[in-house]
PDB file of N, CA and C in Angstrom:
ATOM      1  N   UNK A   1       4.159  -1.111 -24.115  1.00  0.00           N
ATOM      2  CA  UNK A   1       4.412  -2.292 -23.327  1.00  0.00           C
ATOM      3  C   UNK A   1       4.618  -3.468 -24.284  1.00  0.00           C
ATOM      4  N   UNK A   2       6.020  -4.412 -24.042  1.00  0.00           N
ATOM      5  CA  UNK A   2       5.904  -5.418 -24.757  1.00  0.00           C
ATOM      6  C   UNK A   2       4.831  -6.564 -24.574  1.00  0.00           C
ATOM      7  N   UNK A   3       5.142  -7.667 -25.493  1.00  0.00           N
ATOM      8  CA  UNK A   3       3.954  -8.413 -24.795  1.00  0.00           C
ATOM      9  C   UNK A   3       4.739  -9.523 -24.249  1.00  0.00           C
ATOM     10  N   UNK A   4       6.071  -9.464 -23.823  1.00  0.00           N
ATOM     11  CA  UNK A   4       6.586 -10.439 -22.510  1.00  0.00           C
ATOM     12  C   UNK A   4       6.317  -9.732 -21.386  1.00  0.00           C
ATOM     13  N   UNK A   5       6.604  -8.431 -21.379  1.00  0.00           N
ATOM     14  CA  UNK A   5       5.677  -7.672 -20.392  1.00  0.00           C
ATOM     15  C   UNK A   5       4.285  -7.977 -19.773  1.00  0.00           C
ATOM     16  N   UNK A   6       4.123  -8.050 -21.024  1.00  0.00           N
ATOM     17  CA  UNK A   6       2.465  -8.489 -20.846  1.00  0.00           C
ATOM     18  C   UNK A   6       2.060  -9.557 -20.071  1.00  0.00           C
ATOM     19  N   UNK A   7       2.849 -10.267 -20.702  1.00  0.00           N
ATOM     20  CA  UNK A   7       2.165 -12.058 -20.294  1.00  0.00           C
ATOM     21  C   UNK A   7       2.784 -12.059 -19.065  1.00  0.00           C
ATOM     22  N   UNK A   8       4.180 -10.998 -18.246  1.00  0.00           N
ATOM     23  CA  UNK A   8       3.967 -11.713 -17.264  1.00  0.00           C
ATOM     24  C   UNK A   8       3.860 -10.990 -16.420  1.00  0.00           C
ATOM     25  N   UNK A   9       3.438  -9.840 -16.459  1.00  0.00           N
ATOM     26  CA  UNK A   9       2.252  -9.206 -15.751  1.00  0.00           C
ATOM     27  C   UNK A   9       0.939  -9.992 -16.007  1.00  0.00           C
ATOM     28  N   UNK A  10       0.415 -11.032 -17.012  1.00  0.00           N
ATOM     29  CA  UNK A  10      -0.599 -11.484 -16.566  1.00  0.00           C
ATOM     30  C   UNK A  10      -0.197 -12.843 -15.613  1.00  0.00           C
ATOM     31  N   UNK A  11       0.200 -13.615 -15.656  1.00  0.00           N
ATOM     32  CA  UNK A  11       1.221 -14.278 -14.893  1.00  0.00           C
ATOM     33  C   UNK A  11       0.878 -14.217 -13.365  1.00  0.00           C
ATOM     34  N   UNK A  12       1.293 -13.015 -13.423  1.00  0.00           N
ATOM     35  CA  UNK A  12       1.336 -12.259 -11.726  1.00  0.00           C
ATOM     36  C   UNK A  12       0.081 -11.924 -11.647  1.00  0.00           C
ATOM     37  N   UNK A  13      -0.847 -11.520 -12.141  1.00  0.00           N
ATOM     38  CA  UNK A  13      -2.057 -10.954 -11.751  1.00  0.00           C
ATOM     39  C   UNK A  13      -3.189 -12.853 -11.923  1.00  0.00           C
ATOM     40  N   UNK A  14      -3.122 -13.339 -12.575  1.00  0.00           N
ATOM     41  CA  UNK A  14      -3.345 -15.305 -11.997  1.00  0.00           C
ATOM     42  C   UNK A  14      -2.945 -15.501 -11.024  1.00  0.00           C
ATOM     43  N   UNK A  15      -1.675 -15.241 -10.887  1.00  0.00           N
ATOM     44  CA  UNK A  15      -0.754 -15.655  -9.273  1.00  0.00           C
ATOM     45  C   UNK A  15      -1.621 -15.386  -8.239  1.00  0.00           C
ATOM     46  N   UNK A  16      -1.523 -14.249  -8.381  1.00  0.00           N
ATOM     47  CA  UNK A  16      -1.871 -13.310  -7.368  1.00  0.00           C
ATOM     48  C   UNK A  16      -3.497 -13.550  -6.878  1.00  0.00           C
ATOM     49  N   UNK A  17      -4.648 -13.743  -7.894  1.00  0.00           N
ATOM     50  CA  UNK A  17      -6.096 -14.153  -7.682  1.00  0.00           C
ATOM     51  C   UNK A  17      -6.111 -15.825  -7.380  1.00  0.00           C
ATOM     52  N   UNK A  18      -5.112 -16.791  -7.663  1.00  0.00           N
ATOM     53  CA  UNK A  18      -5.018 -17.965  -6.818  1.00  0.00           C
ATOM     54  C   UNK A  18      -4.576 -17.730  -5.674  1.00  0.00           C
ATOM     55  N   UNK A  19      -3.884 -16.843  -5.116  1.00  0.00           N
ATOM     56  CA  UNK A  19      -3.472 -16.780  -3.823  1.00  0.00           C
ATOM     57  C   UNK A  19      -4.390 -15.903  -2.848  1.00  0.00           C
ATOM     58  N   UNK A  20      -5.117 -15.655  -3.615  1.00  0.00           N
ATOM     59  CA  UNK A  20      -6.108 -14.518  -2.743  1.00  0.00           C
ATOM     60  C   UNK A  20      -7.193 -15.187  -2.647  1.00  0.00           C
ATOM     61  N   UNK A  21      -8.059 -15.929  -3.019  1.00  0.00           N
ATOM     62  CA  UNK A  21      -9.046 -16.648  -3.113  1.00  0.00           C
ATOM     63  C   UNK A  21      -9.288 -17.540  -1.901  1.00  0.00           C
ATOM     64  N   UNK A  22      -8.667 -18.589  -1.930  1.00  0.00           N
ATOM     65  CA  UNK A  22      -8.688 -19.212  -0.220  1.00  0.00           C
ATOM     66  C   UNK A  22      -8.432 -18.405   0.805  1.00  0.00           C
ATOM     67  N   UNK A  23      -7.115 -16.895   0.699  1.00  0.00           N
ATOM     68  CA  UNK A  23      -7.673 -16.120   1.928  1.00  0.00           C
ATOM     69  C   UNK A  23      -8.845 -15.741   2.005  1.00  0.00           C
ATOM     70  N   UNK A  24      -9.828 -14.987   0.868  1.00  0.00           N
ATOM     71  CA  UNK A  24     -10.670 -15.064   1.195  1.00  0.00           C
ATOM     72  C   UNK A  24     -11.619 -15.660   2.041  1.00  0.00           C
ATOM     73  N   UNK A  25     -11.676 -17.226   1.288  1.00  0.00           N
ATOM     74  CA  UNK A  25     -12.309 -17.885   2.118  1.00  0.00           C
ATOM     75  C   UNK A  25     -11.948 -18.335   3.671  1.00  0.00           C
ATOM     76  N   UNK A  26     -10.871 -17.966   3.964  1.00  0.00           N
ATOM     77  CA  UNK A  26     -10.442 -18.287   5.066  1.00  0.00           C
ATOM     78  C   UNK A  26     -11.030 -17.402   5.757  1.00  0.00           C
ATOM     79  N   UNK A  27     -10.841 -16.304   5.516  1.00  0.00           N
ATOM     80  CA  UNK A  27     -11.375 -14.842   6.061  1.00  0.00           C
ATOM     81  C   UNK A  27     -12.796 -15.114   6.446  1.00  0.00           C
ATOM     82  N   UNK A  28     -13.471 -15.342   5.505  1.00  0.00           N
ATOM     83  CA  UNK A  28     -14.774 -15.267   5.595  1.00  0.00           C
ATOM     84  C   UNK A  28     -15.445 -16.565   6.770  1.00  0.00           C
ATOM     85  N   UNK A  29     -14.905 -17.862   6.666  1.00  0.00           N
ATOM     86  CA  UNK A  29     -14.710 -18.798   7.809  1.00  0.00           C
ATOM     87  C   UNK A  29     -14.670 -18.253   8.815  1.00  0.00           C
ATOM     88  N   UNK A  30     -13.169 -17.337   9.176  1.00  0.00           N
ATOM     89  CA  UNK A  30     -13.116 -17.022  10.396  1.00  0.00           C
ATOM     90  C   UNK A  30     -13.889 -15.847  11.300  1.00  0.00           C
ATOM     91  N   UNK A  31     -14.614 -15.109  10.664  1.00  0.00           N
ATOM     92  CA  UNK A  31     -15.297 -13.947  10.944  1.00  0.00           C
ATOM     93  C   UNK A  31     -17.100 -13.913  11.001  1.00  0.00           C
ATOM     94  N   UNK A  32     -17.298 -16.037  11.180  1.00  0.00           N
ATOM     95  CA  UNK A  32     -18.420 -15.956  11.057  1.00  0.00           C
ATOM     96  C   UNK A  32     -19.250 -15.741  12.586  1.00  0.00           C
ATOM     97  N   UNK A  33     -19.935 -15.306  12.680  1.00  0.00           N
ATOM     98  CA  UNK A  33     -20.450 -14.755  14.479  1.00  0.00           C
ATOM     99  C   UNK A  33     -20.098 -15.944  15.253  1.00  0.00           C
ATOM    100  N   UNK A  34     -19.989 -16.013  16.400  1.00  0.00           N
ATOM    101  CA  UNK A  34     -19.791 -17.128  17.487  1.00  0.00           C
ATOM    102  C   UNK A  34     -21.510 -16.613  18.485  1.00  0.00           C
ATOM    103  N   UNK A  35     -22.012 -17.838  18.058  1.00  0.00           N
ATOM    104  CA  UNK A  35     -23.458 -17.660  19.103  1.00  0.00           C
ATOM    105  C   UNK A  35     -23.336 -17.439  20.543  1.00  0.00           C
ATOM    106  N   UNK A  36     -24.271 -16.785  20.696  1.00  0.00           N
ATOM    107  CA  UNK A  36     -24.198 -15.966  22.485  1.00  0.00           C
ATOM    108  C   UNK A  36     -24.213 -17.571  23.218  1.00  0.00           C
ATOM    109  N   UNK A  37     -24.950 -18.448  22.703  1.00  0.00           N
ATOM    110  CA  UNK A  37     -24.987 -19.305  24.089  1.00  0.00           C
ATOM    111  C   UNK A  37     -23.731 -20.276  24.133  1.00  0.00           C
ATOM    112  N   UNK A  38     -23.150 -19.771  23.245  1.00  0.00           N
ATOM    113  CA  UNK A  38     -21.563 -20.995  23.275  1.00  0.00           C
ATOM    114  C   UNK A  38     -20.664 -20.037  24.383  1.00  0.00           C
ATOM    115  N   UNK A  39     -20.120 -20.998  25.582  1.00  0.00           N
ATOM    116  CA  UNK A  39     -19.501 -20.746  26.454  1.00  0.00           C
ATOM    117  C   UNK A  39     -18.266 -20.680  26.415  1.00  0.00           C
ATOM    118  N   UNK A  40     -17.719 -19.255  26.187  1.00  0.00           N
ATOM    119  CA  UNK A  40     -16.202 -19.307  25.576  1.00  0.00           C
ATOM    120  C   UNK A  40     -15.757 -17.906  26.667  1.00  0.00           C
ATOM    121  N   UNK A  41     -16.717 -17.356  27.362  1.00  0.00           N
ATOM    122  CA  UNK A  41     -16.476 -16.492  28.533  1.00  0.00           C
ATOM    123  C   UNK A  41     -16.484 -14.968  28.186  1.00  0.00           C
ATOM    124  N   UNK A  42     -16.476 -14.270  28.892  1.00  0.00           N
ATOM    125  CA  UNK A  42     -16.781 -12.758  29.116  1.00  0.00           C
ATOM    126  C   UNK A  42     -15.596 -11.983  27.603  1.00  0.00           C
ATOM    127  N   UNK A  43     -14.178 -12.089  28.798  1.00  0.00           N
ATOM    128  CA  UNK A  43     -13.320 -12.062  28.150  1.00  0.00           C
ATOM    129  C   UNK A  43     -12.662 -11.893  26.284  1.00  0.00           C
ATOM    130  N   UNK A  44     -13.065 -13.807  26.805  1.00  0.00           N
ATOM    131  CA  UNK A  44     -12.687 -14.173  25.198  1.00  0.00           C
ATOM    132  C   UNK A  44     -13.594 -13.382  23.955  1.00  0.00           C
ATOM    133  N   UNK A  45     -15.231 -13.275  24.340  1.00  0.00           N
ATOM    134  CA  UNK A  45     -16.217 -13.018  23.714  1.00  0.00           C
ATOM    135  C   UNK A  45     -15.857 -11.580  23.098  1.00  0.00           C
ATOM    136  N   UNK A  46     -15.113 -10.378  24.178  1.00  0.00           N
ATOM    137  CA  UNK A  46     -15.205  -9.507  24.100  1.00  0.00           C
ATOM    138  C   UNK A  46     -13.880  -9.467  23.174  1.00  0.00           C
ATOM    139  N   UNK A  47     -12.574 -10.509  23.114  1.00  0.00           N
ATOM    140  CA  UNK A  47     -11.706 -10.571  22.077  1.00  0.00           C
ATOM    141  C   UNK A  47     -11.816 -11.313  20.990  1.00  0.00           C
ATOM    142  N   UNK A  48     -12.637 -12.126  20.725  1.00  0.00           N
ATOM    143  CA  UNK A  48     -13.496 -12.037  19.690  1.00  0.00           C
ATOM    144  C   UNK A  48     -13.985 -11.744  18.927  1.00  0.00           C
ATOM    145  N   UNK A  49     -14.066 -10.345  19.548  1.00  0.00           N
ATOM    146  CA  UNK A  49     -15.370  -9.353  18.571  1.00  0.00           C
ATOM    147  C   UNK A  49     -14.294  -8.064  18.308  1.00  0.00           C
ATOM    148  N   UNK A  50     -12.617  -8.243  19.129  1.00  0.00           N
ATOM    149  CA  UNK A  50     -12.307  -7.363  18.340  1.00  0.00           C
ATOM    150  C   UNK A  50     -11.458  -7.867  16.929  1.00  0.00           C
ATOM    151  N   UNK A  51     -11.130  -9.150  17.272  1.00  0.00           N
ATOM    152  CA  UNK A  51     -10.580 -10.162  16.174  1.00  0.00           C
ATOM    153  C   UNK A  51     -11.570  -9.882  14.931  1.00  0.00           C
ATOM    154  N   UNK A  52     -12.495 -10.283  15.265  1.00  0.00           N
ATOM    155  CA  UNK A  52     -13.544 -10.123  14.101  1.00  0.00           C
ATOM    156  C   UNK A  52     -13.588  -8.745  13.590  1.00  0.00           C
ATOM    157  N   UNK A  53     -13.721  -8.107  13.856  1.00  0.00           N
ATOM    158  CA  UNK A  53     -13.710  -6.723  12.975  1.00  0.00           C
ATOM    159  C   UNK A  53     -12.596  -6.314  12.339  1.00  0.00           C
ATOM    160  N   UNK A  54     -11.512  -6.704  13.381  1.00  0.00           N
ATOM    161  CA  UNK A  54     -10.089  -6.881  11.772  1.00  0.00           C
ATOM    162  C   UNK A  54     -10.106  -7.746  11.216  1.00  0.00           C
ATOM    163  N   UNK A  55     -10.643  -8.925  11.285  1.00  0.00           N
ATOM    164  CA  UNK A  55     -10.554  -9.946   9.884  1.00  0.00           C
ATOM    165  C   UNK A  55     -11.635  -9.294   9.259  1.00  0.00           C
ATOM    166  N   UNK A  56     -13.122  -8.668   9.785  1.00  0.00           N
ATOM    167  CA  UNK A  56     -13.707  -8.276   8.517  1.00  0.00           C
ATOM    168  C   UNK A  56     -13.277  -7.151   7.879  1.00  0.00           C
ATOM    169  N   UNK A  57     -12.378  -6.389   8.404  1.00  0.00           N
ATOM    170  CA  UNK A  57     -11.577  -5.217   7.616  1.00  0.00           C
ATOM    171  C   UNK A  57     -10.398  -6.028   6.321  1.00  0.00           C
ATOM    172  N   UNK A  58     -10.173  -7.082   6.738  1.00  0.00           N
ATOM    173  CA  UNK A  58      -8.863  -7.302   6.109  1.00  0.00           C
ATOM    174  C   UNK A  58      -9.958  -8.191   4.652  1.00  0.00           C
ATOM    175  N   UNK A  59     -10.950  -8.669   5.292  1.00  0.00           N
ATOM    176  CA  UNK A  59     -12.024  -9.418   4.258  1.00  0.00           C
ATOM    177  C   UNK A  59     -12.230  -8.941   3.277  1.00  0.00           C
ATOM    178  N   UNK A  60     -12.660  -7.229   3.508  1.00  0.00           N
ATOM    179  CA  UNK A  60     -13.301  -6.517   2.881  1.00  0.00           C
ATOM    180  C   UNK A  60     -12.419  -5.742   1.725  1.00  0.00           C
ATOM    181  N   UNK A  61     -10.769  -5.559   2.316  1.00  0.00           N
ATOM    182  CA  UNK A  61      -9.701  -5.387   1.453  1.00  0.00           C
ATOM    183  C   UNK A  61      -9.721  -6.258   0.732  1.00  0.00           C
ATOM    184  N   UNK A  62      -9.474  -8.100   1.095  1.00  0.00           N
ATOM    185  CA  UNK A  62      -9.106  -8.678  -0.105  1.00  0.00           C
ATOM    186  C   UNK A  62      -9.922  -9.175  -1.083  1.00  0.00           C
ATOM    187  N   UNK A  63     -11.540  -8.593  -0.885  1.00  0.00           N
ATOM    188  CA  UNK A  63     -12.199  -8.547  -1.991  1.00  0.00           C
ATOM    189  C   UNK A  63     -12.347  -7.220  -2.875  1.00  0.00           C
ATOM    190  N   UNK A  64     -11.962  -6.748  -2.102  1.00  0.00           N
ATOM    191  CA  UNK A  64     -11.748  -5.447  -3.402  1.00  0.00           C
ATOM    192  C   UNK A  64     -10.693  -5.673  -3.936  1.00  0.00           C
ATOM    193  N   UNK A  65      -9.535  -6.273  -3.471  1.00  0.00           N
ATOM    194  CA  UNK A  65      -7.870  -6.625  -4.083  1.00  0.00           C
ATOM    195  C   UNK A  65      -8.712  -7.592  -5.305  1.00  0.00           C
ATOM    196  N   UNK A  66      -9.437  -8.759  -5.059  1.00  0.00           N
ATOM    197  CA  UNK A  66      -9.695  -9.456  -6.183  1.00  0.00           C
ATOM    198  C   UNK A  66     -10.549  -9.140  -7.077  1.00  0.00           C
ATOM    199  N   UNK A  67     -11.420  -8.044  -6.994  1.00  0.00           N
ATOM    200  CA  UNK A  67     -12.366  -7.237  -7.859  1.00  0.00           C
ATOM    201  C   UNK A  67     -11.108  -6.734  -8.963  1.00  0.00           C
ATOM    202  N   UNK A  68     -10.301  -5.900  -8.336  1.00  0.00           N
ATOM    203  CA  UNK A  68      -9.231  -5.267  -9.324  1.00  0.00           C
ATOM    204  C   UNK A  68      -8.610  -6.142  -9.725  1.00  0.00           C
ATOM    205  N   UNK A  69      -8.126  -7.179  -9.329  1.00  0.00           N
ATOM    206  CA  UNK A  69      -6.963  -8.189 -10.148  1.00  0.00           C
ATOM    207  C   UNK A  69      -8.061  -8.786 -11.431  1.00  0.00           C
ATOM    208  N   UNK A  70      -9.330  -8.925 -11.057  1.00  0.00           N
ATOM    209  CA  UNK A  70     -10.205  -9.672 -11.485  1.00  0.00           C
ATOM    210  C   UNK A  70     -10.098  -8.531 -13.225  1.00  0.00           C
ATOM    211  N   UNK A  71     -10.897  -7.451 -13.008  1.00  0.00           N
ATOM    212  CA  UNK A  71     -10.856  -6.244 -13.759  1.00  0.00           C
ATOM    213  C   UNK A  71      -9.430  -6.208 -14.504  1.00  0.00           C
ATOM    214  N   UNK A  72      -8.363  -6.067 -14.088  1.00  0.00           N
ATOM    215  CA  UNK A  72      -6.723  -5.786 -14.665  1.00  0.00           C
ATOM    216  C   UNK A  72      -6.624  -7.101 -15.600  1.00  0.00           C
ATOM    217  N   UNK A  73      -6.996  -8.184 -15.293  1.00  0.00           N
ATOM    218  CA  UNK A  73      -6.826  -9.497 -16.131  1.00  0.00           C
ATOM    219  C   UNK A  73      -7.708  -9.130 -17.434  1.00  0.00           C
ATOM    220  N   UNK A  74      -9.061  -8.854 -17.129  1.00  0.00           N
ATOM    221  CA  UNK A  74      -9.959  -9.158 -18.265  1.00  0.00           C
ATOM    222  C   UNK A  74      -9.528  -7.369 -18.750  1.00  0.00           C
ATOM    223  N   UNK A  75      -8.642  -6.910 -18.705  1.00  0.00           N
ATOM    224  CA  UNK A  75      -8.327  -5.479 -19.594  1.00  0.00           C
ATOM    225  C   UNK A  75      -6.898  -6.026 -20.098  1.00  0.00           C
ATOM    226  N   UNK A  76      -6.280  -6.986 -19.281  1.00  0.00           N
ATOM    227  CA  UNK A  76      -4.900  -7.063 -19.815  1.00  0.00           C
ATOM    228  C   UNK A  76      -4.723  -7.427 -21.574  1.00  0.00           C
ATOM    229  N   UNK A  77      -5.321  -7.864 -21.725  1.00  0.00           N
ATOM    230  CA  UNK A  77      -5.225  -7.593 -23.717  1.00  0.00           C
ATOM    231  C   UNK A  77      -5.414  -6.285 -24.601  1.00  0.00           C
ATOM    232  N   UNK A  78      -6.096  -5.552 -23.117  1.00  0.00           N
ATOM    233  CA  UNK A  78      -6.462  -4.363 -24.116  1.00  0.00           C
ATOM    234  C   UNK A  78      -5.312  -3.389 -24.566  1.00  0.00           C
ATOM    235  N   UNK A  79      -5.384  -3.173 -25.590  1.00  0.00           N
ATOM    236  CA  UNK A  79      -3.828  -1.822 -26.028  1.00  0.00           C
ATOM    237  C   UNK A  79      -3.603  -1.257 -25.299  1.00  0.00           C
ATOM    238  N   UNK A  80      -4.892  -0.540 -24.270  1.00  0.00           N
ATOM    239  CA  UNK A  80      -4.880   0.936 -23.537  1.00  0.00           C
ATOM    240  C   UNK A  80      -4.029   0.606 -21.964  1.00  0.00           C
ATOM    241  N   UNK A  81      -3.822  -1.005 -21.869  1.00  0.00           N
ATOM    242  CA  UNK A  81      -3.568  -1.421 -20.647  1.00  0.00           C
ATOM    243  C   UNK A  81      -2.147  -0.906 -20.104  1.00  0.00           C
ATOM    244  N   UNK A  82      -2.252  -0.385 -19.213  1.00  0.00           N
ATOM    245  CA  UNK A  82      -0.685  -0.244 -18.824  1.00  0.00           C
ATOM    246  C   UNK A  82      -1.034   1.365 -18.795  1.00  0.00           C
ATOM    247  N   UNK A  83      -2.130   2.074 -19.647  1.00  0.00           N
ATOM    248  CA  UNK A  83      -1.573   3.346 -19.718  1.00  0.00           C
ATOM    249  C   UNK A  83      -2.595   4.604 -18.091  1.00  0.00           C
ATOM    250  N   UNK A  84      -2.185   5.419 -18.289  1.00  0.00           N
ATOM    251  CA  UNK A  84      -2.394   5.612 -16.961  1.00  0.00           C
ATOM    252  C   UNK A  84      -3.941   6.771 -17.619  1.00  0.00           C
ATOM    253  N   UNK A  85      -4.987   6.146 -16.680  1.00  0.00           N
ATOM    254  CA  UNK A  85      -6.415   6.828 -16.664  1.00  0.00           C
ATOM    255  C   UNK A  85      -6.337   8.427 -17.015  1.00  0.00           C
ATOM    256  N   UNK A  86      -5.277   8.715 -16.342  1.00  0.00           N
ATOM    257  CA  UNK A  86      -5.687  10.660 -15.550  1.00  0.00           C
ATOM    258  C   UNK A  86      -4.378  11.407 -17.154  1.00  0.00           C
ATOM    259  N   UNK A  87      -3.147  10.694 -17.130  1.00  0.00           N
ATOM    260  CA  UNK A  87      -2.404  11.484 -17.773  1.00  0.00           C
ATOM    261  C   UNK A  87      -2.185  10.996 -18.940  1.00  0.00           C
ATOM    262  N   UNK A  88      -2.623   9.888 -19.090  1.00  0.00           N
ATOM    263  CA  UNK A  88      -2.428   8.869 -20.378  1.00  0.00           C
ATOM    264  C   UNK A  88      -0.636   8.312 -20.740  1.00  0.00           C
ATOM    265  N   UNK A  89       0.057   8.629 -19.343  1.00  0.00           N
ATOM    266  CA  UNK A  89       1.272   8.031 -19.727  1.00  0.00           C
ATOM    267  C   UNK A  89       1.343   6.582 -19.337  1.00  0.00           C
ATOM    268  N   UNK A  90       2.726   5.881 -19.705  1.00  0.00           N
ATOM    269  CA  UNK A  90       2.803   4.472 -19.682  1.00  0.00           C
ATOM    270  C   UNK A  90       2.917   4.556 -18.269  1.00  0.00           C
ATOM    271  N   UNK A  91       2.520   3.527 -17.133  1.00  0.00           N
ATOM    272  CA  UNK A  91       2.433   3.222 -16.479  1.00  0.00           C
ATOM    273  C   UNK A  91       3.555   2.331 -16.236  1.00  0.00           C
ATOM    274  N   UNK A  92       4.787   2.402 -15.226  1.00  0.00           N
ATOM    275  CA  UNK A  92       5.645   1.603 -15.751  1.00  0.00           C
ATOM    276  C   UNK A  92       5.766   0.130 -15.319  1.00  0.00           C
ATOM    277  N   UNK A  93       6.351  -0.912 -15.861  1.00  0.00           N
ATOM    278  CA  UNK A  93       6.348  -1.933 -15.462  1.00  0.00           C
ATOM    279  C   UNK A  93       6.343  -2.834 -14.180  1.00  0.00           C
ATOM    280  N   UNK A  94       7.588  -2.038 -13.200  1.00  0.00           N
ATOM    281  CA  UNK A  94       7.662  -2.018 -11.927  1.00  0.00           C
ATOM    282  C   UNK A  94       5.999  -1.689 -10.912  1.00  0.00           C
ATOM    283  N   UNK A  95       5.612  -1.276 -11.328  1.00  0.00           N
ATOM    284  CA  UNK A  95       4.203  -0.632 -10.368  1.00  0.00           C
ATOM    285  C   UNK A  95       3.368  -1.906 -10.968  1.00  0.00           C
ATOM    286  N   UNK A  96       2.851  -2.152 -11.836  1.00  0.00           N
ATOM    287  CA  UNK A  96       2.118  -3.085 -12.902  1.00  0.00           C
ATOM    288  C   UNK A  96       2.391  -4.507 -11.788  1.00  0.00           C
ATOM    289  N   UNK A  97       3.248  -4.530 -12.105  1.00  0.00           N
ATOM    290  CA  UNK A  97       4.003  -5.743 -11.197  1.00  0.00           C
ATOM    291  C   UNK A  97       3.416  -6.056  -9.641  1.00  0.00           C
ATOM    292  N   UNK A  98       4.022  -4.728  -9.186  1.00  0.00           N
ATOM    293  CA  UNK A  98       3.430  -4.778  -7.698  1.00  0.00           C
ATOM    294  C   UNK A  98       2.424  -4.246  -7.339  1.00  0.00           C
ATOM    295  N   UNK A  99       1.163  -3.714  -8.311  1.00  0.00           N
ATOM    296  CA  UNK A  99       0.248  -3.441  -8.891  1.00  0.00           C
ATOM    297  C   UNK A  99      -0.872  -3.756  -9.491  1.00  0.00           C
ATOM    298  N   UNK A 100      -0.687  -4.778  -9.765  1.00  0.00           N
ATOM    299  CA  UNK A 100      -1.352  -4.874 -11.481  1.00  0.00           C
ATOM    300  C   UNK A 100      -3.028  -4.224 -11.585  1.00  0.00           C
ATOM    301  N   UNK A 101      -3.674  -3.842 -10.324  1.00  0.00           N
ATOM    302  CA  UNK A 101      -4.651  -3.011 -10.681  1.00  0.00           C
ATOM    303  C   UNK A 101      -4.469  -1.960 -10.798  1.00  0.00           C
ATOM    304  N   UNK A 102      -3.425  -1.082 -10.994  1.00  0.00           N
ATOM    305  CA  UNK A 102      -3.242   0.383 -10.567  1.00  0.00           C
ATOM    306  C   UNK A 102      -3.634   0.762 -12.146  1.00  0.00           C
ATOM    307  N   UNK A 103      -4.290   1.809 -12.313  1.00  0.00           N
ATOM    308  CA  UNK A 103      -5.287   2.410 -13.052  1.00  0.00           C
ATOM    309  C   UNK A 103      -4.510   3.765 -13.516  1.00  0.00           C
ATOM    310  N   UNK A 104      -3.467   4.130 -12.466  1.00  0.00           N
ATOM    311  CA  UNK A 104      -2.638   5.278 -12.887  1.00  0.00           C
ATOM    312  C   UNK A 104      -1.392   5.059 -12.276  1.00  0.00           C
ATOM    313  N   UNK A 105      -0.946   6.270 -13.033  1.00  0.00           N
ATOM    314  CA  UNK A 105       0.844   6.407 -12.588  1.00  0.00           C
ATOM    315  C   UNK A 105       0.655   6.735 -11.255  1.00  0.00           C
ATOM    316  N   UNK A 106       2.855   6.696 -10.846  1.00  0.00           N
ATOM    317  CA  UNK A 106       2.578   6.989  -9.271  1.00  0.00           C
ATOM    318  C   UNK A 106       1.747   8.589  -9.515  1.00  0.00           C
ATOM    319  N   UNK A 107       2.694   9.132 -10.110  1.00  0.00           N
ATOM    320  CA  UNK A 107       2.190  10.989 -10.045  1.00  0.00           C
ATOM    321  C   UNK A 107       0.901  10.903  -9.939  1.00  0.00           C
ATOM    322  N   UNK A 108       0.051  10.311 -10.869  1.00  0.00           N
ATOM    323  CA  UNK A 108      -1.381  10.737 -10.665  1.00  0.00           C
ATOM    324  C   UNK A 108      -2.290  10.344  -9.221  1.00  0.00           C
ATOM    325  N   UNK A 109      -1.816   9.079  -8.981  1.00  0.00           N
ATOM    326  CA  UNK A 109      -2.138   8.379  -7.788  1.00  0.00           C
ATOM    327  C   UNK A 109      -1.889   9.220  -6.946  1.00  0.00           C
ATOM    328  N   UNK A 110      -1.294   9.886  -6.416  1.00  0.00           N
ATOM    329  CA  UNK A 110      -0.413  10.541  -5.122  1.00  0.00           C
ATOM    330  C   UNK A 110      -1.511  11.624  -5.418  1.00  0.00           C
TER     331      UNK A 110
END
């Protein structure tokens, strides 16, 4: 991997943990319980609670998305970066990109 490669795969993986961060927090805002005695009705309460369990599904993705971007940044200097865990081939740029935590090639992934 070159290291214009590099830098802007790191680039994208900054990008990418500034843009994920306030969803987070947005996420986490919106999925906080609504108290039983607030009058918002049968209904709503019961769509509510299914709202909430996909924002805490989607919560729970984009903190693991920022665990790995988090991880891929603080490895991105390392030599070994880019190369793939399971087969030890280069990992190619394109995946990295739309990627940048992926840990292996497509082949190994699949």
């Amino acid at each position: 991997m070159t290291e214009v490669e590099r830098d802007t795969i790191r680039r994208k993986i900054v990008q990418e943990i500034e843009r994920l961060k306030p969803e987070i927090e947005r996420l986490k805002e919106i999925t906080k319980p609504v108290a039983p005695d607030d009058a918002i009705g049968r209904i709503s309460r019961m769509d509510n609670i299914v709202n909430n369990s996909v924002n805490k599904a989607a919560l729970g993705k984009a903190v693991s998305r920022l665990a790995g971007l988090e991880y891929a940044l603080a490895q991105c200097g390392n030599p070994d970066f880019g190369t793939c865990i399971e087969c030890g081939a280069a990992i190619p740029t394109a995946r990295l990109l739309a990627m940048p935590e992926s840990a292996m090639c497509v082949a190994c992934a699949e």
